[in-house]
PDB file of N, CA and C in Angstrom:
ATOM      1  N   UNK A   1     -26.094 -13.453 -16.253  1.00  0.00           N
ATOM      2  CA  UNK A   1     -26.029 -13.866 -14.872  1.00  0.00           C
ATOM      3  C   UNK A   1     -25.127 -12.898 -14.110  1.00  0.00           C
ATOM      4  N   UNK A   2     -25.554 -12.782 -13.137  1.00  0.00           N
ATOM      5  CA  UNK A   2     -24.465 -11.288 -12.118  1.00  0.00           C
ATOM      6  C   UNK A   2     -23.110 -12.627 -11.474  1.00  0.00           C
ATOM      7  N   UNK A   3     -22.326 -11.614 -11.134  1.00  0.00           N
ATOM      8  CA  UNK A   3     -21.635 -12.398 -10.274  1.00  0.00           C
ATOM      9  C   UNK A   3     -21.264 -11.643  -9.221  1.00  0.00           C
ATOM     10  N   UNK A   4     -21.216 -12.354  -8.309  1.00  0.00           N
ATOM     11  CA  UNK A   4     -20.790 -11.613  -6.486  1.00  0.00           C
ATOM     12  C   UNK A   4     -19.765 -11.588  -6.667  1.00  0.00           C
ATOM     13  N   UNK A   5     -19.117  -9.995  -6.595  1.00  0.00           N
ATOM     14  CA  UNK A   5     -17.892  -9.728  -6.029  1.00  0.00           C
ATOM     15  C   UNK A   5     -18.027  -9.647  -4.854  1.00  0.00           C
ATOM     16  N   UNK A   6     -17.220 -10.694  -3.698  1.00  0.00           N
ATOM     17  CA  UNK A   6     -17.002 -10.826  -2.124  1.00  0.00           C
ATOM     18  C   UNK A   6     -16.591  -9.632  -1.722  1.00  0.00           C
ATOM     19  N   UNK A   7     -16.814  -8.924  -0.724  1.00  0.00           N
ATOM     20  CA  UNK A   7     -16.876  -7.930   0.314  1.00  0.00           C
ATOM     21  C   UNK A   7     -15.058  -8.053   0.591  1.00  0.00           C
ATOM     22  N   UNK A   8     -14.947  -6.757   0.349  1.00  0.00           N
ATOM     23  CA  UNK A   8     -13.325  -6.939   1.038  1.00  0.00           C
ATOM     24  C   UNK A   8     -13.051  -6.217   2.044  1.00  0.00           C
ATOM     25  N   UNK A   9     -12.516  -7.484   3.081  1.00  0.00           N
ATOM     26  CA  UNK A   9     -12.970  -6.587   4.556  1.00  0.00           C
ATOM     27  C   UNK A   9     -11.107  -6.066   4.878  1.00  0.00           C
ATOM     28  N   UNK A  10     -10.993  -4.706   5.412  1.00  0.00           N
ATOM     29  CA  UNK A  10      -9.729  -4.949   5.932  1.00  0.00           C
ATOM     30  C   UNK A  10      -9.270  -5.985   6.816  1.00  0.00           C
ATOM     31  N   UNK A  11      -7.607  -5.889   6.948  1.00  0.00           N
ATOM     32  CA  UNK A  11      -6.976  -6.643   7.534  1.00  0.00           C
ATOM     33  C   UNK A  11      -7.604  -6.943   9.191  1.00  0.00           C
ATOM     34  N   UNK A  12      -7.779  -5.357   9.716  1.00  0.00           N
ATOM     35  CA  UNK A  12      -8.181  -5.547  11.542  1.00  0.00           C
ATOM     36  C   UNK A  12      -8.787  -6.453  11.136  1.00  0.00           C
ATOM     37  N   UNK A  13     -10.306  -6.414  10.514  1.00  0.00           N
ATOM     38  CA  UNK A  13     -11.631  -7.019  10.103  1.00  0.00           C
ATOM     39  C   UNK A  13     -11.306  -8.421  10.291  1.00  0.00           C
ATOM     40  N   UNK A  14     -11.025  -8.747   9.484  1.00  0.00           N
ATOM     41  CA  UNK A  14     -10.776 -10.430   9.258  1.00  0.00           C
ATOM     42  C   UNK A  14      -9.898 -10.634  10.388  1.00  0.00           C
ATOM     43  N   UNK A  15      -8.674 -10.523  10.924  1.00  0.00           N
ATOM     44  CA  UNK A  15      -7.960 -10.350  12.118  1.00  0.00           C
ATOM     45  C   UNK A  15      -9.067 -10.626  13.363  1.00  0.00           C
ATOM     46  N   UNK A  16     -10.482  -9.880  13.608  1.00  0.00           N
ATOM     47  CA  UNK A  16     -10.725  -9.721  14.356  1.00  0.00           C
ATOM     48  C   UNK A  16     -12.106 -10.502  14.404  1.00  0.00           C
ATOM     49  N   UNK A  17     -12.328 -10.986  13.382  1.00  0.00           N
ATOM     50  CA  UNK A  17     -13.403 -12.078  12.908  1.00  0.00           C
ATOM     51  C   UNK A  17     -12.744 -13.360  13.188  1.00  0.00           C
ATOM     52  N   UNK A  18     -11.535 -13.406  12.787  1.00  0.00           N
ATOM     53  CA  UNK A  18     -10.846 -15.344  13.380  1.00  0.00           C
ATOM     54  C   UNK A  18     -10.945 -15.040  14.650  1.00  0.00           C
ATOM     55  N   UNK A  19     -10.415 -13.822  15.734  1.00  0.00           N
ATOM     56  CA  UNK A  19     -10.547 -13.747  16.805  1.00  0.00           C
ATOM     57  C   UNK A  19     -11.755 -13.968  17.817  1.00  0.00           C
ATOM     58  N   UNK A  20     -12.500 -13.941  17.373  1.00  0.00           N
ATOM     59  CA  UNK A  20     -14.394 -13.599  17.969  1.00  0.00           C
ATOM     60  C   UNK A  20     -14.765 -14.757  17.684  1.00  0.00           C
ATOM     61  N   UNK A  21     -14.435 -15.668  16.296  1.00  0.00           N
ATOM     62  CA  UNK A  21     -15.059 -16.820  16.334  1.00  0.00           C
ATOM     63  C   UNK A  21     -14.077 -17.905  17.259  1.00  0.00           C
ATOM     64  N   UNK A  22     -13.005 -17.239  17.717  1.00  0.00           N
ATOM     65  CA  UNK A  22     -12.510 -18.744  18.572  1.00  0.00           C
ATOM     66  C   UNK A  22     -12.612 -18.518  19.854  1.00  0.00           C
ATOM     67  N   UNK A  23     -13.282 -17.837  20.212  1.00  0.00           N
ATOM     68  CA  UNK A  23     -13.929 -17.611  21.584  1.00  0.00           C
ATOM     69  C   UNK A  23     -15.271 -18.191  22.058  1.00  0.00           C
ATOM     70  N   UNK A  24     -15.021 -18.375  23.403  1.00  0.00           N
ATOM     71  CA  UNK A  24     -16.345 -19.004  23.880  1.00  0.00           C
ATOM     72  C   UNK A  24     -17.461 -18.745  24.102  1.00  0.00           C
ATOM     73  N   UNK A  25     -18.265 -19.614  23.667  1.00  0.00           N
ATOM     74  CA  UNK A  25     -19.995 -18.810  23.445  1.00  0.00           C
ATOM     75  C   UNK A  25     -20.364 -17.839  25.241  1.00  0.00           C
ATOM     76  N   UNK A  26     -19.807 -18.230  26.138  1.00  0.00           N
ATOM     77  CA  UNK A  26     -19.966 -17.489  27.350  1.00  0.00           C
ATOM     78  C   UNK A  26     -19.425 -16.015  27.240  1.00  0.00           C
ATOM     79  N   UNK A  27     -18.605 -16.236  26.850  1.00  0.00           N
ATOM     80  CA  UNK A  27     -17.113 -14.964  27.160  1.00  0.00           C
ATOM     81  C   UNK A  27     -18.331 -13.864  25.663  1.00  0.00           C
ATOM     82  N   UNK A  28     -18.937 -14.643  24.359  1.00  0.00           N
ATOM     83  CA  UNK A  28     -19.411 -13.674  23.193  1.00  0.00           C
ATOM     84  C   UNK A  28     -20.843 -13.423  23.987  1.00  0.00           C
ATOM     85  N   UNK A  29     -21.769 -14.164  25.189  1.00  0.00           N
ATOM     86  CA  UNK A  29     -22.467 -13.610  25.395  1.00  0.00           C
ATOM     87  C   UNK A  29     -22.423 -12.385  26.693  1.00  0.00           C
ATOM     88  N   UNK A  30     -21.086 -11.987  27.216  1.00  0.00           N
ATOM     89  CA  UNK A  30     -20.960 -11.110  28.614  1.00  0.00           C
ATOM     90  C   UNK A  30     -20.464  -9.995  27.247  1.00  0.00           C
ATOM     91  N   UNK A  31     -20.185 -10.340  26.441  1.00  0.00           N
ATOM     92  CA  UNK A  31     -19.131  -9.266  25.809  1.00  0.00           C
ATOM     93  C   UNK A  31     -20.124  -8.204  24.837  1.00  0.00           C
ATOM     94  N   UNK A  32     -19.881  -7.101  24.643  1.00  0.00           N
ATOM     95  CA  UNK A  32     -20.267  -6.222  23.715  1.00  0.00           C
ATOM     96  C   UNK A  32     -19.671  -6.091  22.182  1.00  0.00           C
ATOM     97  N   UNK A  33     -19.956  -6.747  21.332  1.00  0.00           N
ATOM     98  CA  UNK A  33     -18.675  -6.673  19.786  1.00  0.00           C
ATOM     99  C   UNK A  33     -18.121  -5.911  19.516  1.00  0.00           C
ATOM    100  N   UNK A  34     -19.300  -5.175  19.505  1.00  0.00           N
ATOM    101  CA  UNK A  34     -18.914  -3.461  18.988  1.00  0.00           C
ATOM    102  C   UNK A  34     -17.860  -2.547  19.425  1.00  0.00           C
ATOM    103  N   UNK A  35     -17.854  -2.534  21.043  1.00  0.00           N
ATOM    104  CA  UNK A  35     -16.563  -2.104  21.792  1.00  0.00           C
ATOM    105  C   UNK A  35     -15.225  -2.645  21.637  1.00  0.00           C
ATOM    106  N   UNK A  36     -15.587  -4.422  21.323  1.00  0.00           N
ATOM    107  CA  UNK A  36     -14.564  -5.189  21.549  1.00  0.00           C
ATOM    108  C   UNK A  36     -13.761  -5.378  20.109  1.00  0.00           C
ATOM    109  N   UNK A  37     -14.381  -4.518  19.258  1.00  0.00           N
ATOM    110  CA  UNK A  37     -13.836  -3.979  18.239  1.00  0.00           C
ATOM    111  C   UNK A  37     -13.100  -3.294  17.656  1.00  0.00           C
ATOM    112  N   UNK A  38     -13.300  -1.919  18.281  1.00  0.00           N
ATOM    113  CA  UNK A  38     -13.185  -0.785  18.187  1.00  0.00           C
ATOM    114  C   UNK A  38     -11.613  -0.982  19.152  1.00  0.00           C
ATOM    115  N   UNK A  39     -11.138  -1.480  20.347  1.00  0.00           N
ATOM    116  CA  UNK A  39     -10.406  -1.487  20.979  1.00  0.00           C
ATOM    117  C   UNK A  39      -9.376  -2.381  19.985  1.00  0.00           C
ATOM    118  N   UNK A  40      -9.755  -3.621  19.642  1.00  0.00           N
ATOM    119  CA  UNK A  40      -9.377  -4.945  18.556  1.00  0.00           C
ATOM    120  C   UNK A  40      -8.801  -4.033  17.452  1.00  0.00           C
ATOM    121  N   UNK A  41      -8.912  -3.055  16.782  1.00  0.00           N
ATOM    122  CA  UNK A  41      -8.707  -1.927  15.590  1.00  0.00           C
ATOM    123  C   UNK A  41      -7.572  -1.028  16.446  1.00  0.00           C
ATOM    124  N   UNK A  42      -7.600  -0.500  17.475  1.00  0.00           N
ATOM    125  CA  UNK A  42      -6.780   0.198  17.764  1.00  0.00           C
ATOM    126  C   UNK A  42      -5.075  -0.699  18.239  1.00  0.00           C
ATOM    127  N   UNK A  43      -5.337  -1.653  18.821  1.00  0.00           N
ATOM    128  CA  UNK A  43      -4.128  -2.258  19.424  1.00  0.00           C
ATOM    129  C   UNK A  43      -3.930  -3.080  17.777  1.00  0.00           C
ATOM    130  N   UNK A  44      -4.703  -3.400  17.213  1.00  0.00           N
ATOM    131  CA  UNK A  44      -3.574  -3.972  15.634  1.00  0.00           C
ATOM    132  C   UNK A  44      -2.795  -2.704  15.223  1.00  0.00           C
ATOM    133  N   UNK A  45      -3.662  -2.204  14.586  1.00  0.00           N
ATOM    134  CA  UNK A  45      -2.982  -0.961  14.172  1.00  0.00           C
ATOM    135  C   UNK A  45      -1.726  -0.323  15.033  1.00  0.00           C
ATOM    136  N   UNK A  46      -1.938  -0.204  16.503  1.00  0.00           N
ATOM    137  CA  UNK A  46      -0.332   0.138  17.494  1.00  0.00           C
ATOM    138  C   UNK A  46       0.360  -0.858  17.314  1.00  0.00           C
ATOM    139  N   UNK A  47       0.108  -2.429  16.680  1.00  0.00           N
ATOM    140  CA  UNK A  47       0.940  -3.697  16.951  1.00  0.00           C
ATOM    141  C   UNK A  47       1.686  -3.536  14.878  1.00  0.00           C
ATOM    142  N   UNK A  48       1.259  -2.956  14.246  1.00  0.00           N
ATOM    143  CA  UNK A  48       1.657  -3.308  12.894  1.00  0.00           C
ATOM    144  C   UNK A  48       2.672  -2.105  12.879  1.00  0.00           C
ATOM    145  N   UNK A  49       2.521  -1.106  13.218  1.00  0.00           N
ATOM    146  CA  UNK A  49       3.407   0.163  13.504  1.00  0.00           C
ATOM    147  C   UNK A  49       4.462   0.150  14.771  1.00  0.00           C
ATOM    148  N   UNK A  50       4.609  -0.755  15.256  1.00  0.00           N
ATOM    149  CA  UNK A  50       5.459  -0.863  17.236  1.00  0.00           C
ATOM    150  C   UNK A  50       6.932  -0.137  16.905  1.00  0.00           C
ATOM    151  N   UNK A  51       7.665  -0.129  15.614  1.00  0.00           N
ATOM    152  CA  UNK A  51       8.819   0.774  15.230  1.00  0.00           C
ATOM    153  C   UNK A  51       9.016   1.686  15.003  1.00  0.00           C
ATOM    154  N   UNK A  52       7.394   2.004  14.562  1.00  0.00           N
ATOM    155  CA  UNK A  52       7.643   3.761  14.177  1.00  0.00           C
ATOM    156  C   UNK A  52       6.676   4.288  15.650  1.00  0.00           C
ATOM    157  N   UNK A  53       6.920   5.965  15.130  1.00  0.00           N
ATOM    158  CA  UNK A  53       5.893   7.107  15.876  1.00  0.00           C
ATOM    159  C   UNK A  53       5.455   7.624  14.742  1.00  0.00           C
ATOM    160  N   UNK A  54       4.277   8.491  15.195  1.00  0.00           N
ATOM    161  CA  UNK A  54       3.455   9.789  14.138  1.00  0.00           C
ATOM    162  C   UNK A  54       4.207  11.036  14.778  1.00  0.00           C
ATOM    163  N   UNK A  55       4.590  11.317  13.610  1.00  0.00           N
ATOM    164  CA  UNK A  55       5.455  12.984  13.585  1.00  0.00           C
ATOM    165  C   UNK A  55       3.995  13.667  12.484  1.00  0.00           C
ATOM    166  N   UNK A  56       3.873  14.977  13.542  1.00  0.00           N
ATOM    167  CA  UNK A  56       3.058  16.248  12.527  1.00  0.00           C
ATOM    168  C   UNK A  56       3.864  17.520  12.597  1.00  0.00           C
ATOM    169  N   UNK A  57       3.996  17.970  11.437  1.00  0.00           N
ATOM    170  CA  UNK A  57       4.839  18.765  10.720  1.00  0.00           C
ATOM    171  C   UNK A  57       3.620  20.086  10.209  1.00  0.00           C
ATOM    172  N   UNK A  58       4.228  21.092  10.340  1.00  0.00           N
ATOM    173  CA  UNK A  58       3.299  22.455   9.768  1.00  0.00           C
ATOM    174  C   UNK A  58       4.737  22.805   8.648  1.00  0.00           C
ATOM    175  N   UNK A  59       4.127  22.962   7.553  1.00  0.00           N
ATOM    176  CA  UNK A  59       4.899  23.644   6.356  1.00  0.00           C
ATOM    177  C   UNK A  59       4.227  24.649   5.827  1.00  0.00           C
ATOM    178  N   UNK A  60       4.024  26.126   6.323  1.00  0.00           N
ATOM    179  CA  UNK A  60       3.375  27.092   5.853  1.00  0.00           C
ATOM    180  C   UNK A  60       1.904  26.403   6.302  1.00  0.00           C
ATOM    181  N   UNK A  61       1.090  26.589   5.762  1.00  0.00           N
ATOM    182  CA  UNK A  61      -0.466  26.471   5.955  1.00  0.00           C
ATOM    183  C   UNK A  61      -0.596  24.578   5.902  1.00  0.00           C
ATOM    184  N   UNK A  62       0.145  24.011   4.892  1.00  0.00           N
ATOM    185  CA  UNK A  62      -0.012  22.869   5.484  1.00  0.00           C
ATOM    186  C   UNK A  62       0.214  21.861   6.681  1.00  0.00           C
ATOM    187  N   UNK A  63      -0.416  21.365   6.928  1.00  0.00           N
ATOM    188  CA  UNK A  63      -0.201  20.432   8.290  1.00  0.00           C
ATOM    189  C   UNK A  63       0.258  18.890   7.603  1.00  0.00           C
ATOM    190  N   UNK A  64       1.112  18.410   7.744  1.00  0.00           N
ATOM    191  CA  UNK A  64       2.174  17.530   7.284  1.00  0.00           C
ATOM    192  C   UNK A  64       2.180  15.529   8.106  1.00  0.00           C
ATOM    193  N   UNK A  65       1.339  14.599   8.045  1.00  0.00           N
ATOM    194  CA  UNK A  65       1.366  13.527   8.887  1.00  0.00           C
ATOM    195  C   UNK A  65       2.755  12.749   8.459  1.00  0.00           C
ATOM    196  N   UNK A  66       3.334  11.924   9.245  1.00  0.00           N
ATOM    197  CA  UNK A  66       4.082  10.968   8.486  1.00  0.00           C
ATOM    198  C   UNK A  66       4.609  10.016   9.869  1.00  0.00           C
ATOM    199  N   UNK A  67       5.108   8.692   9.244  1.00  0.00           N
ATOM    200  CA  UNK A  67       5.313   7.922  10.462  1.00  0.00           C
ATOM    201  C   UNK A  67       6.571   7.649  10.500  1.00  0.00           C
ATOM    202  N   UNK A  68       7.473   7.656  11.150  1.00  0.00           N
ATOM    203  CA  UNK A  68       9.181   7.408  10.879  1.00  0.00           C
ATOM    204  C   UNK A  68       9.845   6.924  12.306  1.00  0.00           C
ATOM    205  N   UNK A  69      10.905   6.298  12.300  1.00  0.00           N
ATOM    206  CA  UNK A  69      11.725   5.971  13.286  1.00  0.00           C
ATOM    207  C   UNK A  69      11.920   6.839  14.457  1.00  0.00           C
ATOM    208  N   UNK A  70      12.488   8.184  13.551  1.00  0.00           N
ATOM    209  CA  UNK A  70      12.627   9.136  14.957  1.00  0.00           C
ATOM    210  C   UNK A  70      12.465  10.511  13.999  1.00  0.00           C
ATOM    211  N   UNK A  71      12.668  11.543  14.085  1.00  0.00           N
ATOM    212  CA  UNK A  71      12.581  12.768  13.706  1.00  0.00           C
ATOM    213  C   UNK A  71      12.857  13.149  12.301  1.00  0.00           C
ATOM    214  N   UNK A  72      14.353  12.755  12.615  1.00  0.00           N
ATOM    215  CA  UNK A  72      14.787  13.002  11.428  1.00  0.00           C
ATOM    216  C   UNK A  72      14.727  12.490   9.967  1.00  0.00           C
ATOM    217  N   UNK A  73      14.453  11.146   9.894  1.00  0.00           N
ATOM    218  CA  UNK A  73      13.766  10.315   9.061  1.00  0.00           C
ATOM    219  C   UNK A  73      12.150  11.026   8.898  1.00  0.00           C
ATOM    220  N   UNK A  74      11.268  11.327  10.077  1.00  0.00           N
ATOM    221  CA  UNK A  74      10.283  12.084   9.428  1.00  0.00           C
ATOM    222  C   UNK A  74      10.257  13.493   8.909  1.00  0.00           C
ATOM    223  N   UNK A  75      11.091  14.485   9.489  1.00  0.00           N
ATOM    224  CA  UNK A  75      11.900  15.319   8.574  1.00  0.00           C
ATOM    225  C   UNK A  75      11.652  15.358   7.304  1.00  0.00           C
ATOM    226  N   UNK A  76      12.321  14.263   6.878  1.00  0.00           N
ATOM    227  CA  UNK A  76      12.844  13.902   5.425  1.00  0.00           C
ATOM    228  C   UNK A  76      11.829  13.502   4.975  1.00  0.00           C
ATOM    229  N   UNK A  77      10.605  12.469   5.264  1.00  0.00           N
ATOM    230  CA  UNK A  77      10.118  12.145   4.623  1.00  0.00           C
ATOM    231  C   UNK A  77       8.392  13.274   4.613  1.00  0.00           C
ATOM    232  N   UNK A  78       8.207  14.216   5.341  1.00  0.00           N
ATOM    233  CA  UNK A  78       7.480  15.295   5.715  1.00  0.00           C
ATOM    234  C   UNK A  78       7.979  16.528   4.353  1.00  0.00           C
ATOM    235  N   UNK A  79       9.224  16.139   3.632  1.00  0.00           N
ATOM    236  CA  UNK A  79       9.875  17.495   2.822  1.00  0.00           C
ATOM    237  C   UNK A  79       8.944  16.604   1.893  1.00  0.00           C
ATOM    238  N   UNK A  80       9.342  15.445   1.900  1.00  0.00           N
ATOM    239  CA  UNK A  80       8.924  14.920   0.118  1.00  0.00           C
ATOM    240  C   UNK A  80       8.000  15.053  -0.042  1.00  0.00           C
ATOM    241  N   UNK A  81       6.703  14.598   1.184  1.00  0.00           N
ATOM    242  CA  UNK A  81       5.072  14.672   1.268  1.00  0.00           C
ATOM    243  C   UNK A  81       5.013  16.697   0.324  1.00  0.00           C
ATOM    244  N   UNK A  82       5.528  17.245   1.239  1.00  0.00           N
ATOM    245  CA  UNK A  82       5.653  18.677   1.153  1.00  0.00           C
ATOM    246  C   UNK A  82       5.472  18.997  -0.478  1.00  0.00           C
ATOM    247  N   UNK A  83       6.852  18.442  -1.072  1.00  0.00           N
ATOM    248  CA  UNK A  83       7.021  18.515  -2.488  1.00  0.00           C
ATOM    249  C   UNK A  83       5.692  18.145  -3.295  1.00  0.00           C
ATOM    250  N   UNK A  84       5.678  16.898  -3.381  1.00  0.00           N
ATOM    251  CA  UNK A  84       4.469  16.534  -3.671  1.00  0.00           C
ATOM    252  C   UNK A  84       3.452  17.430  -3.905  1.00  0.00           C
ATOM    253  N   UNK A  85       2.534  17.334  -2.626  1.00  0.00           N
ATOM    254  CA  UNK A  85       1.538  18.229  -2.553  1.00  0.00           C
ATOM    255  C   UNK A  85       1.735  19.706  -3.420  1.00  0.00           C
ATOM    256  N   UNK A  86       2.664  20.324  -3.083  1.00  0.00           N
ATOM    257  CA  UNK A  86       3.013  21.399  -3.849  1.00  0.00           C
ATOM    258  C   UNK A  86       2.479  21.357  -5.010  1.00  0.00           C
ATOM    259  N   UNK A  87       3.661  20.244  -5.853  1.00  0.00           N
ATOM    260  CA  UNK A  87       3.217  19.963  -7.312  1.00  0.00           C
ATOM    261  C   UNK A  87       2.259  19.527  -7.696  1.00  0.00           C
ATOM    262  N   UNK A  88       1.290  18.545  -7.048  1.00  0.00           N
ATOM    263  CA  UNK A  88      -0.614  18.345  -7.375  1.00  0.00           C
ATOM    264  C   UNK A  88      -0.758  19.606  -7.687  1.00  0.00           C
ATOM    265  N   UNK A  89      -0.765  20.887  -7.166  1.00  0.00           N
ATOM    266  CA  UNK A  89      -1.520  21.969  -7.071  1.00  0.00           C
ATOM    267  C   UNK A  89      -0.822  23.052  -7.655  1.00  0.00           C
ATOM    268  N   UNK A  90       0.596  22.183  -8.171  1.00  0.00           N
ATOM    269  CA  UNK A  90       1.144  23.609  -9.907  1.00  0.00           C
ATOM    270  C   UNK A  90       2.141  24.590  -9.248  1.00  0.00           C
ATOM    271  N   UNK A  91       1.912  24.113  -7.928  1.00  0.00           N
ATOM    272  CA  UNK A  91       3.408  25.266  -7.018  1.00  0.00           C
ATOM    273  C   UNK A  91       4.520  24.986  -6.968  1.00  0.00           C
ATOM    274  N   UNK A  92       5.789  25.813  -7.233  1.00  0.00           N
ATOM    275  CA  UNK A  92       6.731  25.185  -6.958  1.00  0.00           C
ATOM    276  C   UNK A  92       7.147  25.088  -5.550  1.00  0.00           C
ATOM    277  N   UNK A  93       7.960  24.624  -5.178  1.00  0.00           N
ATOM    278  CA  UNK A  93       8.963  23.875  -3.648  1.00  0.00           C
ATOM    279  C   UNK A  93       9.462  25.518  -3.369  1.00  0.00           C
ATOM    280  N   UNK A  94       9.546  25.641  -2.017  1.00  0.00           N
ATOM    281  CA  UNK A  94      10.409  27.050  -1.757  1.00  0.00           C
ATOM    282  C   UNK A  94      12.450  26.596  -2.496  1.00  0.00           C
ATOM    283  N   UNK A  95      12.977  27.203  -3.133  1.00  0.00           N
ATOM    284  CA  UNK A  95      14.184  27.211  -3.253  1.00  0.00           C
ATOM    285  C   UNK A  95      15.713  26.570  -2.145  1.00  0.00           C
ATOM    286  N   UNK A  96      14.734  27.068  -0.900  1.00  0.00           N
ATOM    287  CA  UNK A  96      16.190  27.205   0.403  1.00  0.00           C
ATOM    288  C   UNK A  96      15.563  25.841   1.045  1.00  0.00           C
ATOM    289  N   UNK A  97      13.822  24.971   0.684  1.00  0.00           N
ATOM    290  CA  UNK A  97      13.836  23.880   1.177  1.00  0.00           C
ATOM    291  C   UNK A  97      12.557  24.229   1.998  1.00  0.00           C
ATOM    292  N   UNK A  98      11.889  23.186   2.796  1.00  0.00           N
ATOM    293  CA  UNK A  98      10.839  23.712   3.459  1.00  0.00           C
ATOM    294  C   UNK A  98      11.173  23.585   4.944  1.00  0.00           C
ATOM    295  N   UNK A  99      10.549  24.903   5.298  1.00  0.00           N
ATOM    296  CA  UNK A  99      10.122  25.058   7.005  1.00  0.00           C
ATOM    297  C   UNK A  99       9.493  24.409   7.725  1.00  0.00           C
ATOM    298  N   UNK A 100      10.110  22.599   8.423  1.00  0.00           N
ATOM    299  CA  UNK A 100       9.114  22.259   8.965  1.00  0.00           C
ATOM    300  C   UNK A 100       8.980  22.870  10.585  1.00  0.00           C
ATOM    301  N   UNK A 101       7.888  22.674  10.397  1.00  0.00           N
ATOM    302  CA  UNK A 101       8.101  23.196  12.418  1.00  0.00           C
ATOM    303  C   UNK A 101       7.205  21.618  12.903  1.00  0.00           C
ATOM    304  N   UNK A 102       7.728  21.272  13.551  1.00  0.00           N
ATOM    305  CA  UNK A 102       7.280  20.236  14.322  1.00  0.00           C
ATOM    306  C   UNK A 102       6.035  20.609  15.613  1.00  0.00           C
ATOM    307  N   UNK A 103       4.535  19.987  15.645  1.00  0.00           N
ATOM    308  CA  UNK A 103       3.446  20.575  16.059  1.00  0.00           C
ATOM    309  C   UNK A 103       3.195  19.325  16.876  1.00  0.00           C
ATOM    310  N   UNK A 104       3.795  17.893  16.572  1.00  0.00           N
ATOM    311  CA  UNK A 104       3.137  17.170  17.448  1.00  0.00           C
ATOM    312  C   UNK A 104       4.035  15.436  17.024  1.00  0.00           C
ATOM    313  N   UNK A 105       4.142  15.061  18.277  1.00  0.00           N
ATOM    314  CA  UNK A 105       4.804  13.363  18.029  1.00  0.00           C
ATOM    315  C   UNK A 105       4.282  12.646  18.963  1.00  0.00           C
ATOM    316  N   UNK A 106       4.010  11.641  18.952  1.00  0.00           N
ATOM    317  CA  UNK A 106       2.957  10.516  19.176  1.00  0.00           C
ATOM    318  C   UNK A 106       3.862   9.425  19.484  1.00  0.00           C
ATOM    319  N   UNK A 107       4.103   9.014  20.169  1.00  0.00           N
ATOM    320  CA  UNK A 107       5.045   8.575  20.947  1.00  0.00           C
ATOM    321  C   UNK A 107       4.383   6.551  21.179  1.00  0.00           C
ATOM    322  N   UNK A 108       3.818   6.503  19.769  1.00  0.00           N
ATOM    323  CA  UNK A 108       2.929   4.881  19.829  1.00  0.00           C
ATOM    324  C   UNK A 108       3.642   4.288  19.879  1.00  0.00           C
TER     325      UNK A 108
END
């Protein structure tokens, strides 16, 4: 006999499924889902993050994401990503530390 493994929807998803069903059949027939989705995905996601920003970091050829309080916390946590990656791929860390140059902050 098979058994159904249930669909695992992300958090927005379900978030945004209790939302749609407690609305009024008027308001779900003027409305578009699809849009009202897509917008529903963006403001959770700005509402689960409201403490941090996105800091992007260039370290040599890599381009570096990370989300942190303010700079310097992403700094720090942009070296470790750095490290990391390095070592997946058998390289070592530069010696004196890495060069971030800061390319972009997002101010969510």
């Amino acid at each position: 006999m098979l058994m159904r493994i249930p669909k695992r929807t992300p958090d927005a998803e379900t978030a945004f499924n209790d939302w749609w069903a407690a609305q009024s059949g008027n308001f779900k027939t003027r409305s578009d889902k699809d849009d009202l989705l897509r917008g529903f995905k963006g403001g959770f996601a700005a509402g689960r993050r409201s403490k941090v920003r996105r800091f992007s970091f260039a370290a040599g050829k890599m381009k570096i994401t990370v989300w942190a309080a303010n700079q310097k916390v992403a700094k720090a946590r942009a070296s470790t990503e750095a490290d990391r990656r390095a070592r997946a791929i058998g390289v070592s860390s530069p010696k004196a530390g890495w060069t971030l140059r800061l390319i972009g902050d997002a101010g969510l």
